[in-house]
PDB file of N, CA and C in Angstrom:
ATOM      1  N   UNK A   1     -29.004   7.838   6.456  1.00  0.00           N
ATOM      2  CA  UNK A   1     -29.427   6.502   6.102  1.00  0.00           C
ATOM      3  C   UNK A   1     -28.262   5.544   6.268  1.00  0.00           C
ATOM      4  N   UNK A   2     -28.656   3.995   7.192  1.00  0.00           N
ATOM      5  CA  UNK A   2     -27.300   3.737   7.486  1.00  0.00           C
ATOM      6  C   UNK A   2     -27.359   2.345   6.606  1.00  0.00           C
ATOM      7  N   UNK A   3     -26.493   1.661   6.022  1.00  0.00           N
ATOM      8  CA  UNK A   3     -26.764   0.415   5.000  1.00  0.00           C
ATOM      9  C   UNK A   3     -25.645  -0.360   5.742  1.00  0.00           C
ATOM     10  N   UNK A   4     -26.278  -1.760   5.704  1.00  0.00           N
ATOM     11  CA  UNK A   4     -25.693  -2.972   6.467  1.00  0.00           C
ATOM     12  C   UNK A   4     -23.918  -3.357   5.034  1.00  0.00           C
ATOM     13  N   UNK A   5     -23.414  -3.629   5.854  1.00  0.00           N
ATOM     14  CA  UNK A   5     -21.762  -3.560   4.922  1.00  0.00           C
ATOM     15  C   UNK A   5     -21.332  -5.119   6.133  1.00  0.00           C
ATOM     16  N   UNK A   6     -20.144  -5.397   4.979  1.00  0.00           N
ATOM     17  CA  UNK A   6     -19.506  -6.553   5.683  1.00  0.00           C
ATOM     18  C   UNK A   6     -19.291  -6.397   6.546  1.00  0.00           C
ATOM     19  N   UNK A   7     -18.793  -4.818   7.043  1.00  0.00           N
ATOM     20  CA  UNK A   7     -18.087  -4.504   8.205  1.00  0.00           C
ATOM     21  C   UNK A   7     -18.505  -4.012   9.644  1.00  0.00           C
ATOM     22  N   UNK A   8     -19.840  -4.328   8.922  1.00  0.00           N
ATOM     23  CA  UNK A   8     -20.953  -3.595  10.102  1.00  0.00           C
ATOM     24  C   UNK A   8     -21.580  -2.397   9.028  1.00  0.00           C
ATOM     25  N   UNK A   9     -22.893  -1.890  10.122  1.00  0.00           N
ATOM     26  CA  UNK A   9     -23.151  -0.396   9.388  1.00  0.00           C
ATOM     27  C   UNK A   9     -22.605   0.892   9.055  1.00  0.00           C
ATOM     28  N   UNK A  10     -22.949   1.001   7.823  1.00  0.00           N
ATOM     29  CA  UNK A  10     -22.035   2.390   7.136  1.00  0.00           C
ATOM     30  C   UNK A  10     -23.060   3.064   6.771  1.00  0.00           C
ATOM     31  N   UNK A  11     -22.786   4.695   6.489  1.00  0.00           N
ATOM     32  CA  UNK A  11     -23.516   5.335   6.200  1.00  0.00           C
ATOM     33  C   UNK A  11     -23.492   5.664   4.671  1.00  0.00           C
ATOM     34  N   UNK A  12     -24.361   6.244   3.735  1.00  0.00           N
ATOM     35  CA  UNK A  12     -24.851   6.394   2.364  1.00  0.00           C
ATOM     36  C   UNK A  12     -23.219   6.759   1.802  1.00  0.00           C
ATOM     37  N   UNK A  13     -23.163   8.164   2.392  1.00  0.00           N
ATOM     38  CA  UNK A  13     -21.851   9.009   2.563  1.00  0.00           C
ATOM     39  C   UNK A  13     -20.493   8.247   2.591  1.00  0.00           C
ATOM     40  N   UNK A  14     -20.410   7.583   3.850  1.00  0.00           N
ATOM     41  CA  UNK A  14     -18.946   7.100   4.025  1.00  0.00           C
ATOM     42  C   UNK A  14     -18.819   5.844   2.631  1.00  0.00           C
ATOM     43  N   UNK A  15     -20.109   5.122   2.277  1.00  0.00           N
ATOM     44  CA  UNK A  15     -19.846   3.837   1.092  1.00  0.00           C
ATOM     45  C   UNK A  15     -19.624   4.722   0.063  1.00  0.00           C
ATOM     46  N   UNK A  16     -19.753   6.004  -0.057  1.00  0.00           N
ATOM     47  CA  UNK A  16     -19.734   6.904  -1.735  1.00  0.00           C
ATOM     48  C   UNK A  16     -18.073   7.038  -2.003  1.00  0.00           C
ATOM     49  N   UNK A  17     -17.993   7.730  -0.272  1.00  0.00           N
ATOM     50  CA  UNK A  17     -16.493   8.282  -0.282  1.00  0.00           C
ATOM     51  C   UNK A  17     -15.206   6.963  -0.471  1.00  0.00           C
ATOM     52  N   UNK A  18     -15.611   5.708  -0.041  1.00  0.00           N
ATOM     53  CA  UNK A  18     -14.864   4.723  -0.216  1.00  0.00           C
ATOM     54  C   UNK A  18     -14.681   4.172  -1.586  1.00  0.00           C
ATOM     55  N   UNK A  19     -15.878   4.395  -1.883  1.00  0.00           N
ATOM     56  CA  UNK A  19     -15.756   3.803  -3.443  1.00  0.00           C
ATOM     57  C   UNK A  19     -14.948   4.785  -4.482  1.00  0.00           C
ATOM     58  N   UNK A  20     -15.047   6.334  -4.594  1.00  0.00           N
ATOM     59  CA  UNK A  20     -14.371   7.303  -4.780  1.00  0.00           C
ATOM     60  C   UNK A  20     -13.008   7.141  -4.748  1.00  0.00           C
ATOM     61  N   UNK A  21     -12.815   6.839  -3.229  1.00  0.00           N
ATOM     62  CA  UNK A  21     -11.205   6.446  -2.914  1.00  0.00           C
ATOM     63  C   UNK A  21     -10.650   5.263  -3.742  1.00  0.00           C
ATOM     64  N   UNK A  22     -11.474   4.081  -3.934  1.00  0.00           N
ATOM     65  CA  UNK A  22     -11.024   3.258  -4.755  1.00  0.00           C
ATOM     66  C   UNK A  22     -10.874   3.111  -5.946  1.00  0.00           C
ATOM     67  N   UNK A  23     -11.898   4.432  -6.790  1.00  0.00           N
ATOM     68  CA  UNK A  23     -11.808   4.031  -8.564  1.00  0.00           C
ATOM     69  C   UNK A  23     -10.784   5.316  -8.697  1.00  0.00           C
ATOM     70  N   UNK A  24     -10.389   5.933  -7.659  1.00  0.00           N
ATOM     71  CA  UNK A  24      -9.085   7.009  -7.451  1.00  0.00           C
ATOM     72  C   UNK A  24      -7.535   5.858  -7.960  1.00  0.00           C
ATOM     73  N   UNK A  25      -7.938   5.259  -7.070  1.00  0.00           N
ATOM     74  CA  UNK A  25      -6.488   4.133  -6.478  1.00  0.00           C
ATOM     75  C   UNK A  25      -6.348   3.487  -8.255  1.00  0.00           C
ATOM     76  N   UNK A  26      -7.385   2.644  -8.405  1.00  0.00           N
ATOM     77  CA  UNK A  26      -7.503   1.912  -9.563  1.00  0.00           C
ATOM     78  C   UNK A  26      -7.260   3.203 -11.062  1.00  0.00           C
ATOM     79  N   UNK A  27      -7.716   3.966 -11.095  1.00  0.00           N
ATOM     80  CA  UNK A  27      -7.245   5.315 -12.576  1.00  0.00           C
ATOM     81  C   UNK A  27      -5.318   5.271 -12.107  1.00  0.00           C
ATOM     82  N   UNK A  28      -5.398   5.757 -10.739  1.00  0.00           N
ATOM     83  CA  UNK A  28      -3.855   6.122 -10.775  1.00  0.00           C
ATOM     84  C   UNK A  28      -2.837   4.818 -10.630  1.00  0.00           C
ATOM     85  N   UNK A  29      -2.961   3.725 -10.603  1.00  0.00           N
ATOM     86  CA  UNK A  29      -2.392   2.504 -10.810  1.00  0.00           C
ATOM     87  C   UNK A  29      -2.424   2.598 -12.607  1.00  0.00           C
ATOM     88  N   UNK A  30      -3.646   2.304 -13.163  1.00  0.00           N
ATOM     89  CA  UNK A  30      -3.241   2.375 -14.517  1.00  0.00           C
ATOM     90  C   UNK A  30      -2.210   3.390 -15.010  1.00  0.00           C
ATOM     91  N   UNK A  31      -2.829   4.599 -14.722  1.00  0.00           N
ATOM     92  CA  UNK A  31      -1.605   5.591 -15.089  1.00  0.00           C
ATOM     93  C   UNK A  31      -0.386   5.454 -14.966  1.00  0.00           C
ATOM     94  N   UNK A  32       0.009   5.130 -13.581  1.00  0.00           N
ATOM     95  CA  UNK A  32       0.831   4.911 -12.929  1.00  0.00           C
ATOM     96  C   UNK A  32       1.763   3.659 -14.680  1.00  0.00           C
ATOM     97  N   UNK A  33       1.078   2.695 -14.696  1.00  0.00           N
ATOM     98  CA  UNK A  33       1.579   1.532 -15.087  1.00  0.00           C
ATOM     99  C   UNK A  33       2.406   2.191 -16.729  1.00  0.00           C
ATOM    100  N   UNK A  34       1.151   2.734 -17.077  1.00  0.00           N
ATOM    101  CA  UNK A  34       1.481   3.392 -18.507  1.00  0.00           C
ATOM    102  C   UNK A  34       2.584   4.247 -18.436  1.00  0.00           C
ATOM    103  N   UNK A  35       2.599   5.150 -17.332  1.00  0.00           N
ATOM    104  CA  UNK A  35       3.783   6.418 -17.425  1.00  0.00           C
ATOM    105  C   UNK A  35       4.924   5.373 -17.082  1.00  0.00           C
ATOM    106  N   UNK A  36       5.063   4.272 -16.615  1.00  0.00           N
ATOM    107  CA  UNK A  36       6.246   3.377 -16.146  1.00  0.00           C
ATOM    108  C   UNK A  36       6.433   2.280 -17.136  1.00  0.00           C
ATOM    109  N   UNK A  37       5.511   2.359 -18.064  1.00  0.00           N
ATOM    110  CA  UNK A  37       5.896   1.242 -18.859  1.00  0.00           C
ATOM    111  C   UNK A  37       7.413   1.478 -19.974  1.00  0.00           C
ATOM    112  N   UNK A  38       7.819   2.264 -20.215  1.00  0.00           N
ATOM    113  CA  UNK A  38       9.268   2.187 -21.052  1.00  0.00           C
ATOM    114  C   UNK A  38      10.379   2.436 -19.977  1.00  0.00           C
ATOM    115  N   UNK A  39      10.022   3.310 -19.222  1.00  0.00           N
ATOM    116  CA  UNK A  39      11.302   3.453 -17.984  1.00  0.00           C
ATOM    117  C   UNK A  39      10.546   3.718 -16.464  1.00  0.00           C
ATOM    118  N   UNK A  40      11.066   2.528 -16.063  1.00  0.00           N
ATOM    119  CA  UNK A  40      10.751   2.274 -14.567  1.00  0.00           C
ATOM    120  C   UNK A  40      11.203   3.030 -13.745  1.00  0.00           C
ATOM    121  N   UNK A  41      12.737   3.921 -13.717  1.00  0.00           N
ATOM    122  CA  UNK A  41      13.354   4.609 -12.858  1.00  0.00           C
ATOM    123  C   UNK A  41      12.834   6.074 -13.492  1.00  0.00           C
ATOM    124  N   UNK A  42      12.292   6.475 -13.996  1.00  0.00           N
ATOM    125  CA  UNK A  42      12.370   7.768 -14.894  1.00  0.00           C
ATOM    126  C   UNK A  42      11.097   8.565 -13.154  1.00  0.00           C
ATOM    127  N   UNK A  43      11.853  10.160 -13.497  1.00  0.00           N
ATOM    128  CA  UNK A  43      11.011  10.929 -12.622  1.00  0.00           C
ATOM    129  C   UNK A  43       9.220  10.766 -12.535  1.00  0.00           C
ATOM    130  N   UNK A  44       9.142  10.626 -13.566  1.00  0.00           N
ATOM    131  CA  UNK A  44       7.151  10.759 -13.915  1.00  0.00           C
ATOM    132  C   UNK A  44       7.155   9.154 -13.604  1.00  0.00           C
ATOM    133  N   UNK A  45       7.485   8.479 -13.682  1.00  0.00           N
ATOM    134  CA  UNK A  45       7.155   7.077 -12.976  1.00  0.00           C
ATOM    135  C   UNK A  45       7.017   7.141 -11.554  1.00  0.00           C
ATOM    136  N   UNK A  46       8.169   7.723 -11.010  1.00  0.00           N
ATOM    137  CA  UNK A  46       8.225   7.652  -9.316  1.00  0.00           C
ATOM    138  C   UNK A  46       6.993   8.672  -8.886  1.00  0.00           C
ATOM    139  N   UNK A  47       7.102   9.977  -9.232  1.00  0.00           N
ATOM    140  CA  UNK A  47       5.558  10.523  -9.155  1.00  0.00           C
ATOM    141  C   UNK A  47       4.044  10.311  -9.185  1.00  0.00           C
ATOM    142  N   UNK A  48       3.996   9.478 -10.496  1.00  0.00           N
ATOM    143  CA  UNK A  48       3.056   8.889 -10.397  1.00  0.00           C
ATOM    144  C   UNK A  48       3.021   7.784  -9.464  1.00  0.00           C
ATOM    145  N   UNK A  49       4.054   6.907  -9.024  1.00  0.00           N
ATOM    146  CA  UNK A  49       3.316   5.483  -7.990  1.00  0.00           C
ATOM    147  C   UNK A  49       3.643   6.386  -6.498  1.00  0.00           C
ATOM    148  N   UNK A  50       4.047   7.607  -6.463  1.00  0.00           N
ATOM    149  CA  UNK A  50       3.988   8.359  -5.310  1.00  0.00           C
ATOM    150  C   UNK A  50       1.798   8.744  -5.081  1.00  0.00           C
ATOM    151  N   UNK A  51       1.890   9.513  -6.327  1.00  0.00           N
ATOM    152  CA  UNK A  51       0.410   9.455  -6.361  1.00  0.00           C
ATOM    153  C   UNK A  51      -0.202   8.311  -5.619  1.00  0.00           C
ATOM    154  N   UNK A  52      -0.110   6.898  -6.520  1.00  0.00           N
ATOM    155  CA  UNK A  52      -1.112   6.007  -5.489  1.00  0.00           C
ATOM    156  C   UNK A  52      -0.573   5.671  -4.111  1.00  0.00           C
ATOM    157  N   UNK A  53       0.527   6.172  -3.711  1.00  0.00           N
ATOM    158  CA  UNK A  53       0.365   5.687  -2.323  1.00  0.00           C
ATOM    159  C   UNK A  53       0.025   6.720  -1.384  1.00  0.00           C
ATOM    160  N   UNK A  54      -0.085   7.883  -2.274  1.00  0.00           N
ATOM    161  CA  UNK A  54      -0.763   9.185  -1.261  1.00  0.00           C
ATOM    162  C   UNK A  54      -2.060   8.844  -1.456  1.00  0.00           C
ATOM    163  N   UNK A  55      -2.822   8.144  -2.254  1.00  0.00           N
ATOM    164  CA  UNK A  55      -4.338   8.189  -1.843  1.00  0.00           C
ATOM    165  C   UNK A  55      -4.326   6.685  -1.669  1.00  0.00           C
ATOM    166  N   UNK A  56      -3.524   5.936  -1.361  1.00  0.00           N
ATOM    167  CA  UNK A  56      -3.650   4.596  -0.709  1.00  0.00           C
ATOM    168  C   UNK A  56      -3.907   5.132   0.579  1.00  0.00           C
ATOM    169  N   UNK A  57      -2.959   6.164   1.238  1.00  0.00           N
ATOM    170  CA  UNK A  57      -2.840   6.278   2.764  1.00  0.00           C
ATOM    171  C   UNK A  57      -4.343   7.068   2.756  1.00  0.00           C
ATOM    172  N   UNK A  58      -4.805   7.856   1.688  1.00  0.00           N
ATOM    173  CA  UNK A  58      -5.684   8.651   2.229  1.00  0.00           C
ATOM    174  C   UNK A  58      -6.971   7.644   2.588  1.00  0.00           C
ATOM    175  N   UNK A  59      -7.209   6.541   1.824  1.00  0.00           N
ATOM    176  CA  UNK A  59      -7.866   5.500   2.274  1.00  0.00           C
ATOM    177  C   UNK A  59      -7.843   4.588   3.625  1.00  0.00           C
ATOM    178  N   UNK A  60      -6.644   4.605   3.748  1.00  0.00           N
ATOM    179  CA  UNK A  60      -6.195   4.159   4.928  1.00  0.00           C
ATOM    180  C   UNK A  60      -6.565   5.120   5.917  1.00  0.00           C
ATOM    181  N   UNK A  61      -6.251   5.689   6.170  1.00  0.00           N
ATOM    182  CA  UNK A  61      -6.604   7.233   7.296  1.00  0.00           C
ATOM    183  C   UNK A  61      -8.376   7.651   7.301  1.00  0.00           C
ATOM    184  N   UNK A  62      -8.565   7.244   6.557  1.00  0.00           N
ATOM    185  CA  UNK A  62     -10.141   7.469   6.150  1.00  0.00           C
ATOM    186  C   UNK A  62     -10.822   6.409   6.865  1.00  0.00           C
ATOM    187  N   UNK A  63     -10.483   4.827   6.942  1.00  0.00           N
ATOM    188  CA  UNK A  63     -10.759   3.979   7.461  1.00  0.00           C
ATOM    189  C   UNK A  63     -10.415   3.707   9.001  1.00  0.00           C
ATOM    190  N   UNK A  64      -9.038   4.438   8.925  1.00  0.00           N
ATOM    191  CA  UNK A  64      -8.787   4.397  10.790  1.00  0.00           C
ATOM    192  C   UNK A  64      -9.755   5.504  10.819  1.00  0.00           C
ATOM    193  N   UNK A  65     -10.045   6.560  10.618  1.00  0.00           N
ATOM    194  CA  UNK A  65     -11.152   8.062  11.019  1.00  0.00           C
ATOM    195  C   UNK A  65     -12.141   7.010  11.478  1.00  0.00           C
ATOM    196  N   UNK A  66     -12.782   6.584  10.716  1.00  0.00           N
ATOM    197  CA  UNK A  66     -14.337   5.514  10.719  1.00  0.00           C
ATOM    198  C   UNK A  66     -14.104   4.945  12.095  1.00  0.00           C
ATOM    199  N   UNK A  67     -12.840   3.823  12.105  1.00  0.00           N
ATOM    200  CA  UNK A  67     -13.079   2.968  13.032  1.00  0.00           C
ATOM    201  C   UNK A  67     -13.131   4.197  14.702  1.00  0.00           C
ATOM    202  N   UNK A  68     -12.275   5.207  14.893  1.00  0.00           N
ATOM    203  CA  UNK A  68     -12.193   6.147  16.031  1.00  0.00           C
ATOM    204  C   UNK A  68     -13.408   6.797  16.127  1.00  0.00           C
ATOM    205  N   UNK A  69     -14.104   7.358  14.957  1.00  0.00           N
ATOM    206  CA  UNK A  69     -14.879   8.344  15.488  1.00  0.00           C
ATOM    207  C   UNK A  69     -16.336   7.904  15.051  1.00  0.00           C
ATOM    208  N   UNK A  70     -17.431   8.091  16.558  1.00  0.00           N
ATOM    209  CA  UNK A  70     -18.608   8.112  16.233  1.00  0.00           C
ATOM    210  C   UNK A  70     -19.538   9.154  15.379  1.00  0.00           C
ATOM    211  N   UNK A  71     -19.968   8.285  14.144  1.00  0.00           N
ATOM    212  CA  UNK A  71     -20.877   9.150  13.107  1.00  0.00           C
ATOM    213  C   UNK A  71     -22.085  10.051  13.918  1.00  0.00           C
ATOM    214  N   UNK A  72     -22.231  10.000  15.139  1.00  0.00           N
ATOM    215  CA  UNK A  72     -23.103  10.806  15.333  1.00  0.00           C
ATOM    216  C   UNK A  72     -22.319  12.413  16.305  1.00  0.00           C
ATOM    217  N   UNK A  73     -21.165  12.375  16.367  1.00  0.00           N
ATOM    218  CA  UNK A  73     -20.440  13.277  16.666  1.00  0.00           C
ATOM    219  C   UNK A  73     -20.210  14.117  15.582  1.00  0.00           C
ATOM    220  N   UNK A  74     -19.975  13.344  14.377  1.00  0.00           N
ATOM    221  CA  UNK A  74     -19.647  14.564  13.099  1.00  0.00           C
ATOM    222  C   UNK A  74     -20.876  15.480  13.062  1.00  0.00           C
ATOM    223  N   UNK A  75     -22.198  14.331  12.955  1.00  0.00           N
ATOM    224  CA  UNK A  75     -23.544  14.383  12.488  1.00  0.00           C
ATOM    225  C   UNK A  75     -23.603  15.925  13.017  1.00  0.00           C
ATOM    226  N   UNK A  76     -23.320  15.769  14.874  1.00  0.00           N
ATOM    227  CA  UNK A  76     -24.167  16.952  15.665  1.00  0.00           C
ATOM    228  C   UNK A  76     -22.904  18.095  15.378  1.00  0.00           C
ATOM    229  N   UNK A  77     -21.979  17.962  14.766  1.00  0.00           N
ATOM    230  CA  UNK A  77     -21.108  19.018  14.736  1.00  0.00           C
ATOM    231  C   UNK A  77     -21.431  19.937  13.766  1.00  0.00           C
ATOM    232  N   UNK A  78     -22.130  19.414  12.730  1.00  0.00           N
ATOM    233  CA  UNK A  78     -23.518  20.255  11.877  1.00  0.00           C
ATOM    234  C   UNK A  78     -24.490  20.546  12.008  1.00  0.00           C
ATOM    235  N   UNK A  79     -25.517  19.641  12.930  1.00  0.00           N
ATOM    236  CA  UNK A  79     -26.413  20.219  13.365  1.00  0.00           C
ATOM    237  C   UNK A  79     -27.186  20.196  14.374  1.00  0.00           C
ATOM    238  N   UNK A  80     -26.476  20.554  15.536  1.00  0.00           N
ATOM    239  CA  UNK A  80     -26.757  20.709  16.890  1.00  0.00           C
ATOM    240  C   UNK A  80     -27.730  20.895  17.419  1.00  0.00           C
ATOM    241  N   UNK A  81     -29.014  21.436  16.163  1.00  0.00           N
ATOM    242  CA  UNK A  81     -30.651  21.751  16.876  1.00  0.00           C
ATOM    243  C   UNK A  81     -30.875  20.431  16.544  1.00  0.00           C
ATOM    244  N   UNK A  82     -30.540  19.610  16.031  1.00  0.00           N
ATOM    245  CA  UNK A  82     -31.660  18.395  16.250  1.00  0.00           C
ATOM    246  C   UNK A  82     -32.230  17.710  17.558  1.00  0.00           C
ATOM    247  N   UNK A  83     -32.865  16.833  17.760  1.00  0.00           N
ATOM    248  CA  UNK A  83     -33.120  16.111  18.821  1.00  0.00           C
ATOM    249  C   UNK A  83     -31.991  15.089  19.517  1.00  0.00           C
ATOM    250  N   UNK A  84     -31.373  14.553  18.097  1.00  0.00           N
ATOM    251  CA  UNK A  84     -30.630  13.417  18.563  1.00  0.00           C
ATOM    252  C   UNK A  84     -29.437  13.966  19.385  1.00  0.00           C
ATOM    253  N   UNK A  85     -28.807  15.449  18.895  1.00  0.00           N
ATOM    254  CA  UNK A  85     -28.043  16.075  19.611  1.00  0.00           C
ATOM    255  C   UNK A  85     -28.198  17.416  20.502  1.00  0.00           C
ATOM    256  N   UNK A  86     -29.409  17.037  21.303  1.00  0.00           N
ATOM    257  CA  UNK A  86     -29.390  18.132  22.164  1.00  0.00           C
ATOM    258  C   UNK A  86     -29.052  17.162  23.821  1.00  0.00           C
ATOM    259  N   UNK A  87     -28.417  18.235  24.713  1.00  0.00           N
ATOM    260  CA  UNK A  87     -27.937  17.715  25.970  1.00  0.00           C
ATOM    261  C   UNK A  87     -28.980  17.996  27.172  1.00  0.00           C
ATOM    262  N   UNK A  88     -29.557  17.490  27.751  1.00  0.00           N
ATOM    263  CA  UNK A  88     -29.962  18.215  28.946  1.00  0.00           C
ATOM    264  C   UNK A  88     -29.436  18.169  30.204  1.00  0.00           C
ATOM    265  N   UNK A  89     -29.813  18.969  30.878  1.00  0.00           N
ATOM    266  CA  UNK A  89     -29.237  19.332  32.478  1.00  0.00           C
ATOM    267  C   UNK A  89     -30.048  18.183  33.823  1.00  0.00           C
ATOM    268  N   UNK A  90     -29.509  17.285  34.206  1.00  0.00           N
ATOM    269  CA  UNK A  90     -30.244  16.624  34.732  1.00  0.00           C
ATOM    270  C   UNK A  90     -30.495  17.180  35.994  1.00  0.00           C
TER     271      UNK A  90
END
Protein backbone atom coordinates (compact mmCIF):
# COMPACT_ATOMS: atom_id res chain seq x y z
CA UNK A 1 0.00 0.00 0.00
CA UNK A 2 1.67 3.14 -1.19
CA UNK A 3 0.56 6.67 0.76
CA UNK A 4 1.14 10.09 -0.90
CA UNK A 5 4.12 11.92 1.53
CA UNK A 6 5.67 15.37 0.93
CA UNK A 7 8.26 13.62 -0.74
CA UNK A 8 6.44 11.76 -3.17
CA UNK A 9 5.02 8.13 -2.56
CA UNK A 10 6.06 5.98 0.34
CA UNK A 11 5.16 2.82 1.32
CA UNK A 12 3.03 1.75 4.77
CA UNK A 13 6.50 0.11 5.82
CA UNK A 14 9.13 2.65 4.91
CA UNK A 15 6.58 5.75 6.91
CA UNK A 16 6.60 3.09 10.12
CA UNK A 17 10.36 2.60 9.85
CA UNK A 18 10.98 6.46 9.64
CA UNK A 19 8.94 7.35 12.31
CA UNK A 20 10.68 4.52 14.53
CA UNK A 21 13.94 6.11 13.48
CA UNK A 22 12.74 9.35 14.74
CA UNK A 23 11.05 8.70 18.27
CA UNK A 24 14.64 6.56 18.45
CA UNK A 25 16.59 9.98 17.75
CA UNK A 26 14.15 12.06 20.04
CA UNK A 27 14.33 9.14 23.52
CA UNK A 28 18.20 9.21 22.87
CA UNK A 29 18.61 13.08 22.70
CA UNK A 30 16.66 13.27 25.96
CA UNK A 31 18.81 10.73 27.48
CA UNK A 32 21.53 11.91 25.98
CA UNK A 33 20.70 15.52 27.67
CA UNK A 34 20.03 14.00 31.19
CA UNK A 35 23.24 11.70 31.29
CA UNK A 36 25.12 15.21 30.24
CA UNK A 37 23.43 17.37 32.37
CA UNK A 38 26.09 17.63 35.52
CA UNK A 39 29.22 16.76 33.37
CA UNK A 40 29.46 17.44 29.78
CA UNK A 41 32.97 15.83 29.26
CA UNK A 42 32.24 12.70 31.44
CA UNK A 43 32.49 9.11 29.44
CA UNK A 44 28.51 8.25 29.59
CA UNK A 45 27.87 11.68 28.10
CA UNK A 46 30.12 11.14 25.01
CA UNK A 47 28.45 7.62 24.61
CA UNK A 48 25.36 8.55 24.84
CA UNK A 49 25.47 11.67 22.06
CA UNK A 50 27.64 8.90 20.18
CA UNK A 51 24.31 6.91 20.39
CA UNK A 52 22.30 9.68 18.58
CA UNK A 53 24.55 10.15 15.93
CA UNK A 54 24.73 6.40 15.19
CA UNK A 55 21.01 6.35 14.61
CA UNK A 56 21.08 9.89 13.13
CA UNK A 57 23.32 8.23 10.33
CA UNK A 58 21.14 5.18 10.46
CA UNK A 59 18.36 7.55 9.30
CA UNK A 60 20.36 9.09 7.02
CA UNK A 61 21.49 5.85 5.17
CA UNK A 62 17.96 4.69 5.34
CA UNK A 63 16.91 7.73 3.35
CA UNK A 64 19.84 7.62 0.80
CA UNK A 65 18.67 3.42 0.55
CA UNK A 66 15.01 4.95 -0.45
CA UNK A 67 16.23 7.55 -2.73
CA UNK A 68 18.76 4.53 -4.81
CA UNK A 69 16.69 1.70 -4.66
CA UNK A 70 13.44 0.77 -6.41
CA UNK A 71 10.66 -0.62 -3.89
CA UNK A 72 9.72 -3.03 -6.33
CA UNK A 73 13.20 -4.72 -6.46
CA UNK A 74 13.16 -5.42 -2.65
CA UNK A 75 9.35 -6.33 -3.16
CA UNK A 76 10.40 -9.22 -5.92
CA UNK A 77 13.45 -10.22 -3.86
CA UNK A 78 10.68 -11.87 -1.60
CA UNK A 79 8.47 -12.80 -3.80
CA UNK A 80 9.36 -13.66 -7.16
CA UNK A 81 6.04 -15.79 -8.03
CA UNK A 82 4.07 -12.83 -8.26
CA UNK A 83 2.94 -11.29 -11.47
CA UNK A 84 4.47 -7.98 -11.00
CA UNK A 85 7.83 -9.84 -10.85
CA UNK A 86 7.90 -12.41 -13.30
CA UNK A 87 10.30 -11.90 -16.58
CA UNK A 88 9.48 -13.22 -19.87
CA UNK A 89 11.51 -14.36 -22.84
CA UNK A 90 10.59 -12.26 -25.70
Amino acid sequence: MAVAMAGGAKFKGTQMREKQLNEMIEKKVKEATEVCGGDEKSAECKVAWDEVEEISQAKADFRLKLQKEDPLESFCQEHPETDECRLYDN
